[in-house]
C-alpha atoms as a PDB file:
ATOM      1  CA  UNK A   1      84.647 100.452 142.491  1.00  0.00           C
ATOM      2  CA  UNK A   2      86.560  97.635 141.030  1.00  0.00           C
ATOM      3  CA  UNK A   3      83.746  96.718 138.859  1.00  0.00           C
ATOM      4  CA  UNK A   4      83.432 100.000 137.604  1.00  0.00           C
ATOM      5  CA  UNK A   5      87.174 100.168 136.461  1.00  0.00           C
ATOM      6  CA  UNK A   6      86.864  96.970 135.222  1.00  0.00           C
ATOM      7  CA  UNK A   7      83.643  98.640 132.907  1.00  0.00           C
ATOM      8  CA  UNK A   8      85.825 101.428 132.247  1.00  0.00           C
ATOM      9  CA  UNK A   9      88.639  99.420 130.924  1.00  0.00           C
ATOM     10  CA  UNK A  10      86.656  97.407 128.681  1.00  0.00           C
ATOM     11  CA  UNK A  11      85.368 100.322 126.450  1.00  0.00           C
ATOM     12  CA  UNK A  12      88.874 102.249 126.330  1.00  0.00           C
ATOM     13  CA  UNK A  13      90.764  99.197 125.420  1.00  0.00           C
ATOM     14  CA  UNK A  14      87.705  98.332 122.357  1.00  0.00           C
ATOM     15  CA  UNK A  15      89.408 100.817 119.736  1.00  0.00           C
ATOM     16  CA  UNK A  16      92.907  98.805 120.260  1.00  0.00           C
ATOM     17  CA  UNK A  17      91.236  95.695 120.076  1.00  0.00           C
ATOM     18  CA  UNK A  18      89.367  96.829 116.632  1.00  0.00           C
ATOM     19  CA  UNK A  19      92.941  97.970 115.830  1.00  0.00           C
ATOM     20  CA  UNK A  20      94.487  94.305 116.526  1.00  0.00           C
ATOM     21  CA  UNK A  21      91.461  92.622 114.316  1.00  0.00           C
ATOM     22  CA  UNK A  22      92.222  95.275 111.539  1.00  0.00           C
ATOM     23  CA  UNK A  23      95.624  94.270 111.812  1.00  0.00           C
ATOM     24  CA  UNK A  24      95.339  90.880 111.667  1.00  0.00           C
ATOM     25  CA  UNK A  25      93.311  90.443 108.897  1.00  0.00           C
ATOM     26  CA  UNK A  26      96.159  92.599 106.998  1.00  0.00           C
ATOM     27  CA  UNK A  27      98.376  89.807 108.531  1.00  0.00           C
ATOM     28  CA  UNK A  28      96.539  86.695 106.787  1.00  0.00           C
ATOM     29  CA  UNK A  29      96.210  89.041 103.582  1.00  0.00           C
ATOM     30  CA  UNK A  30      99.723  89.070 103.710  1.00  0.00           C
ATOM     31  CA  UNK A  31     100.431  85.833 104.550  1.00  0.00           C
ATOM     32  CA  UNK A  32      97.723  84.289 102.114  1.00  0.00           C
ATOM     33  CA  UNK A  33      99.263  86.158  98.866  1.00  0.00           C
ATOM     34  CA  UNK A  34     102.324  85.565  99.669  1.00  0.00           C
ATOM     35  CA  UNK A  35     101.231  81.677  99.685  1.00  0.00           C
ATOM     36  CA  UNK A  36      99.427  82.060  96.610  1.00  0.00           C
ATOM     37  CA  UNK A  37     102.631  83.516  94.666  1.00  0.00           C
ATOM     38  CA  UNK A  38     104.515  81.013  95.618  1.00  0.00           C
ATOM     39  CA  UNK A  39     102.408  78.344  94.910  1.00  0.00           C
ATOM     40  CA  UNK A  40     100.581  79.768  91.062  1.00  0.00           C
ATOM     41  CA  UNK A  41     103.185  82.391  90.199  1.00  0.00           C
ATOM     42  CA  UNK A  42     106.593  80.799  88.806  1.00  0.00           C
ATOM     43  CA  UNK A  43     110.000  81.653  90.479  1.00  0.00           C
ATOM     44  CA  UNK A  44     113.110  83.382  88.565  1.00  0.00           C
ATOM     45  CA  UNK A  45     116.424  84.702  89.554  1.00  0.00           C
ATOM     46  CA  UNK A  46     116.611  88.352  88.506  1.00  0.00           C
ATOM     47  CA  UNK A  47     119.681  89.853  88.380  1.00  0.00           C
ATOM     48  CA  UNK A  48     120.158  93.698  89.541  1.00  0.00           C
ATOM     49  CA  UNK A  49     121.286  95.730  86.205  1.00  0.00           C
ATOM     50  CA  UNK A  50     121.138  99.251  87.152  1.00  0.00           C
ATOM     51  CA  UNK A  51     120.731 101.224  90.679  1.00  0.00           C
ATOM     52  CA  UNK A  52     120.109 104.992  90.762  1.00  0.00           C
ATOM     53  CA  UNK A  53     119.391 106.785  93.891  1.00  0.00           C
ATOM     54  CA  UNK A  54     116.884 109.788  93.785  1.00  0.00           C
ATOM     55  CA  UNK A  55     115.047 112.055  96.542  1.00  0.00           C
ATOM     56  CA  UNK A  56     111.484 112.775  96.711  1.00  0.00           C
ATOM     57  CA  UNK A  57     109.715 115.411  98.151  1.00  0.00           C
ATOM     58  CA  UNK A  58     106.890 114.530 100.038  1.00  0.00           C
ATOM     59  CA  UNK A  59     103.757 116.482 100.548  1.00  0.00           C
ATOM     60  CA  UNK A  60     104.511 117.576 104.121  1.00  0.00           C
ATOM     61  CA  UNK A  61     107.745 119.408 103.261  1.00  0.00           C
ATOM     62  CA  UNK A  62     109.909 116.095 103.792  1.00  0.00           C
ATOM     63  CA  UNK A  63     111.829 114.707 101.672  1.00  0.00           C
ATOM     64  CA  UNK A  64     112.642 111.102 101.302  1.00  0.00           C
ATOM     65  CA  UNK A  65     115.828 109.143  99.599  1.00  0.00           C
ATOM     66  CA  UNK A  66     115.203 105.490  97.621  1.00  0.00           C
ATOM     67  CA  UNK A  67     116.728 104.118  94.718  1.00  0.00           C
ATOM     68  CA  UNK A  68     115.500 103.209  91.340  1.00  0.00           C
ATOM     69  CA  UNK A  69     116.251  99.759  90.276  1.00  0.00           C
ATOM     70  CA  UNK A  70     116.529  97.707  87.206  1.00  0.00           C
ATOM     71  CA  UNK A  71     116.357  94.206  86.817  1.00  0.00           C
ATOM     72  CA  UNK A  72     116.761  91.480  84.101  1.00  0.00           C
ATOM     73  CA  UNK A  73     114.883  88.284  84.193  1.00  0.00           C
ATOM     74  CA  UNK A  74     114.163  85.349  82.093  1.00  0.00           C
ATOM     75  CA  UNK A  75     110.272  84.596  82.336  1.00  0.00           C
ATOM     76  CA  UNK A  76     108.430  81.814  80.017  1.00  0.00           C
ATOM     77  CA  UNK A  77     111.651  81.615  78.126  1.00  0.00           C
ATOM     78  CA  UNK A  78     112.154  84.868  77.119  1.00  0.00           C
ATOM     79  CA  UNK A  79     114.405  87.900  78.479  1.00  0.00           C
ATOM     80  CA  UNK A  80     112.634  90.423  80.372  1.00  0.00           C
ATOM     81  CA  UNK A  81     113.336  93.928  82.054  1.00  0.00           C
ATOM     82  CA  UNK A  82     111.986  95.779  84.716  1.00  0.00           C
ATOM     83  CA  UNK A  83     112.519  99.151  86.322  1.00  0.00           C
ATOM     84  CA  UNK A  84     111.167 101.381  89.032  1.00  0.00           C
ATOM     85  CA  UNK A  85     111.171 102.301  92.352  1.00  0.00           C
ATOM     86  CA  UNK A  86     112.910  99.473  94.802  1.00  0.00           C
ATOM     87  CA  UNK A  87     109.456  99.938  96.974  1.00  0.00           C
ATOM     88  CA  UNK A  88     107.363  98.628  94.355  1.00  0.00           C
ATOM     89  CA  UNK A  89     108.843  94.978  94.537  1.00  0.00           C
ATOM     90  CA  UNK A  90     110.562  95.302  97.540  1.00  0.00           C
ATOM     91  CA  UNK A  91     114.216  95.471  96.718  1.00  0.00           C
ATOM     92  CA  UNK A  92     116.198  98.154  99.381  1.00  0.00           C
ATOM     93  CA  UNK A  93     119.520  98.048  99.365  1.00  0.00           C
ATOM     94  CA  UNK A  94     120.516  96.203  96.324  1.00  0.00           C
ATOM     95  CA  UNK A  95     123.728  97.067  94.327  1.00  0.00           C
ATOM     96  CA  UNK A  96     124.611  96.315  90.719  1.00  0.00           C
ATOM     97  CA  UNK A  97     124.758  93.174  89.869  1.00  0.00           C
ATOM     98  CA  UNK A  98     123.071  91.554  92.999  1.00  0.00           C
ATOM     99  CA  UNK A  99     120.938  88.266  92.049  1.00  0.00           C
ATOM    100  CA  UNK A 100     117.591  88.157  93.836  1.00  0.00           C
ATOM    101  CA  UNK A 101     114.690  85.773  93.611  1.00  0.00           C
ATOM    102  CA  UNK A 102     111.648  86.829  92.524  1.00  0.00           C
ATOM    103  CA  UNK A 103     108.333  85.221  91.554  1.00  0.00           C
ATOM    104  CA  UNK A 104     106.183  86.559  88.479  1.00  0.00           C
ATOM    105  CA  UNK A 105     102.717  86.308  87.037  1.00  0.00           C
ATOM    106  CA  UNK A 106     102.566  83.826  84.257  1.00  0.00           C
ATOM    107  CA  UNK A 107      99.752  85.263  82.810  1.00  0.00           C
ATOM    108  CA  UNK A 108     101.570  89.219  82.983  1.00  0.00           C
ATOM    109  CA  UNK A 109     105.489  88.512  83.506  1.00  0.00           C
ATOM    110  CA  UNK A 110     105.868  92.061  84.182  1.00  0.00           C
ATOM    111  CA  UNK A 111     104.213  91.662  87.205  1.00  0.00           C
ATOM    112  CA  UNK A 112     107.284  90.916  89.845  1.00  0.00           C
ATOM    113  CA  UNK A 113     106.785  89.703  93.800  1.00  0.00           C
ATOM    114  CA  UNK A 114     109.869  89.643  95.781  1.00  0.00           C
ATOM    115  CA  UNK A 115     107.719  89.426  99.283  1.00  0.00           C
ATOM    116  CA  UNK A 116     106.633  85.330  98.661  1.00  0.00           C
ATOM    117  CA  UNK A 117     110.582  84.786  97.442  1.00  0.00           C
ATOM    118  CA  UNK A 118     111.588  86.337 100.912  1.00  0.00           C
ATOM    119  CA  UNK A 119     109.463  84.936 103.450  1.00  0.00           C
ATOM    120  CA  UNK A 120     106.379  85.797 105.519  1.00  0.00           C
ATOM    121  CA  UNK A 121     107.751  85.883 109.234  1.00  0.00           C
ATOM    122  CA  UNK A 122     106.681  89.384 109.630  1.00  0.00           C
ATOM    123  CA  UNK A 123     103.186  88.634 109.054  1.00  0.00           C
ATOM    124  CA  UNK A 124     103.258  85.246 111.200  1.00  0.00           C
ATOM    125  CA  UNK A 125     104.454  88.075 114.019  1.00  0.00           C
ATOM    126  CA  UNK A 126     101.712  90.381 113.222  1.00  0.00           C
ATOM    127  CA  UNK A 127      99.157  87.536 113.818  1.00  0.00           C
ATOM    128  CA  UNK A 128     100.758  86.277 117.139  1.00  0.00           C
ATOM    129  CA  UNK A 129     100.825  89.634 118.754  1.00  0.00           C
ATOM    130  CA  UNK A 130      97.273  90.406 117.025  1.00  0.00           C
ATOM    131  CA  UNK A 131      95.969  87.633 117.773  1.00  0.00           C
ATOM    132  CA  UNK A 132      96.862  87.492 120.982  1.00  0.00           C
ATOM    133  CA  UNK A 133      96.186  90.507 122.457  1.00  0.00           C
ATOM    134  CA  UNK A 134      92.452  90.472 120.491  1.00  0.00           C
ATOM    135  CA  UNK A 135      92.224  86.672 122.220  1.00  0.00           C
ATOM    136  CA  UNK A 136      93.096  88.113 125.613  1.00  0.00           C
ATOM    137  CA  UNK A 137      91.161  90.960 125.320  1.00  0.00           C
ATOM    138  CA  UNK A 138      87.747  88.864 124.631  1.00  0.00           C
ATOM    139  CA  UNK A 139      88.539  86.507 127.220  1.00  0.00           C
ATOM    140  CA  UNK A 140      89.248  88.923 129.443  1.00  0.00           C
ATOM    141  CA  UNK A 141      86.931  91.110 129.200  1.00  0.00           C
ATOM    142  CA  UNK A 142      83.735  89.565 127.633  1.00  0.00           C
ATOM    143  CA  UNK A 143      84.111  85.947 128.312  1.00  0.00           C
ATOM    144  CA  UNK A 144      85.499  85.260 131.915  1.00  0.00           C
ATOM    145  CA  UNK A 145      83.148  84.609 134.379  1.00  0.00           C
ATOM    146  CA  UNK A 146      83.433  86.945 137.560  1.00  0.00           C
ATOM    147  CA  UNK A 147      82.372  85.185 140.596  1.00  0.00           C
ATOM    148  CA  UNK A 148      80.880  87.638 143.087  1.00  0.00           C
ATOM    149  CA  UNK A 149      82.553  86.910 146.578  1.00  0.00           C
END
């Protein structure tokens, strides 16, 4: 009977294990542009010019508050603007004349990153619980050896 449970377990635990590989490649995507922003992409301090809030209705009926943001930066020597949505680049919560660092493209300096300027740590989370659980899961499950009593 144990065996069988065992079995059983295996196969309804497999879609959260896909789940935890899906995830953690999302994790080293993260992780790995954030690491190439920082290391290609050249770093600026952009200072907060404008904040406006709005509400958006989503298609379920919701709605949903944010904040529109402008920002002035000097890339490759030359003053530069930006403004949009605070999701785009990652800004919540900012007021008027907050500074923030940011990295840009060299090649488009329109092109903003606030994600590499604040960190990874939430992706180096999402890869240790990942991780783990898809390492236990294998091990577990697939690798162990069961020695019959």
């Amino acid at each position: 009977m144990a065996a069988i449970a065992m079995v059983l377990m295996r196969f309804l635990l497999m879609p959260f294990a896909l789940i935890a590989v899906v995830l953690f490649a999302m994790g080293l995507h993260i992780i790995g542009t954030s690491l190439y922003h920082q290391v290609v992409w050249y770093q600026t301090v952009a200072t907060v010019t404008d904040v406006n809030p709005y509400t958006e209705m989503q298609k379920n009926g919701l709605t949903k508050d944010g904040i529109n943001v402008a920002v002035t930066y000097m890339a490759n020597n030359a003053p530069m603007t930006w403004s949009g949505k605070e999701k785009v680049i990652g800004l919540y919560g900012v007021s008027m004349g907050d500074k923030v660092e940011l990295y840009y493209d060299p090649a488009d300096p329109s092109n903003l990153d606030t994600a590499a300027a604040k960190g990874w740590r939430g992706a180096l989370l999402l890869l240790a619980a990942t991780g783990g659980f898809t390492a236990f899961y294998v091990w577990f499950f697939w690798l162990r050896r069961r020695n019959a009593p």
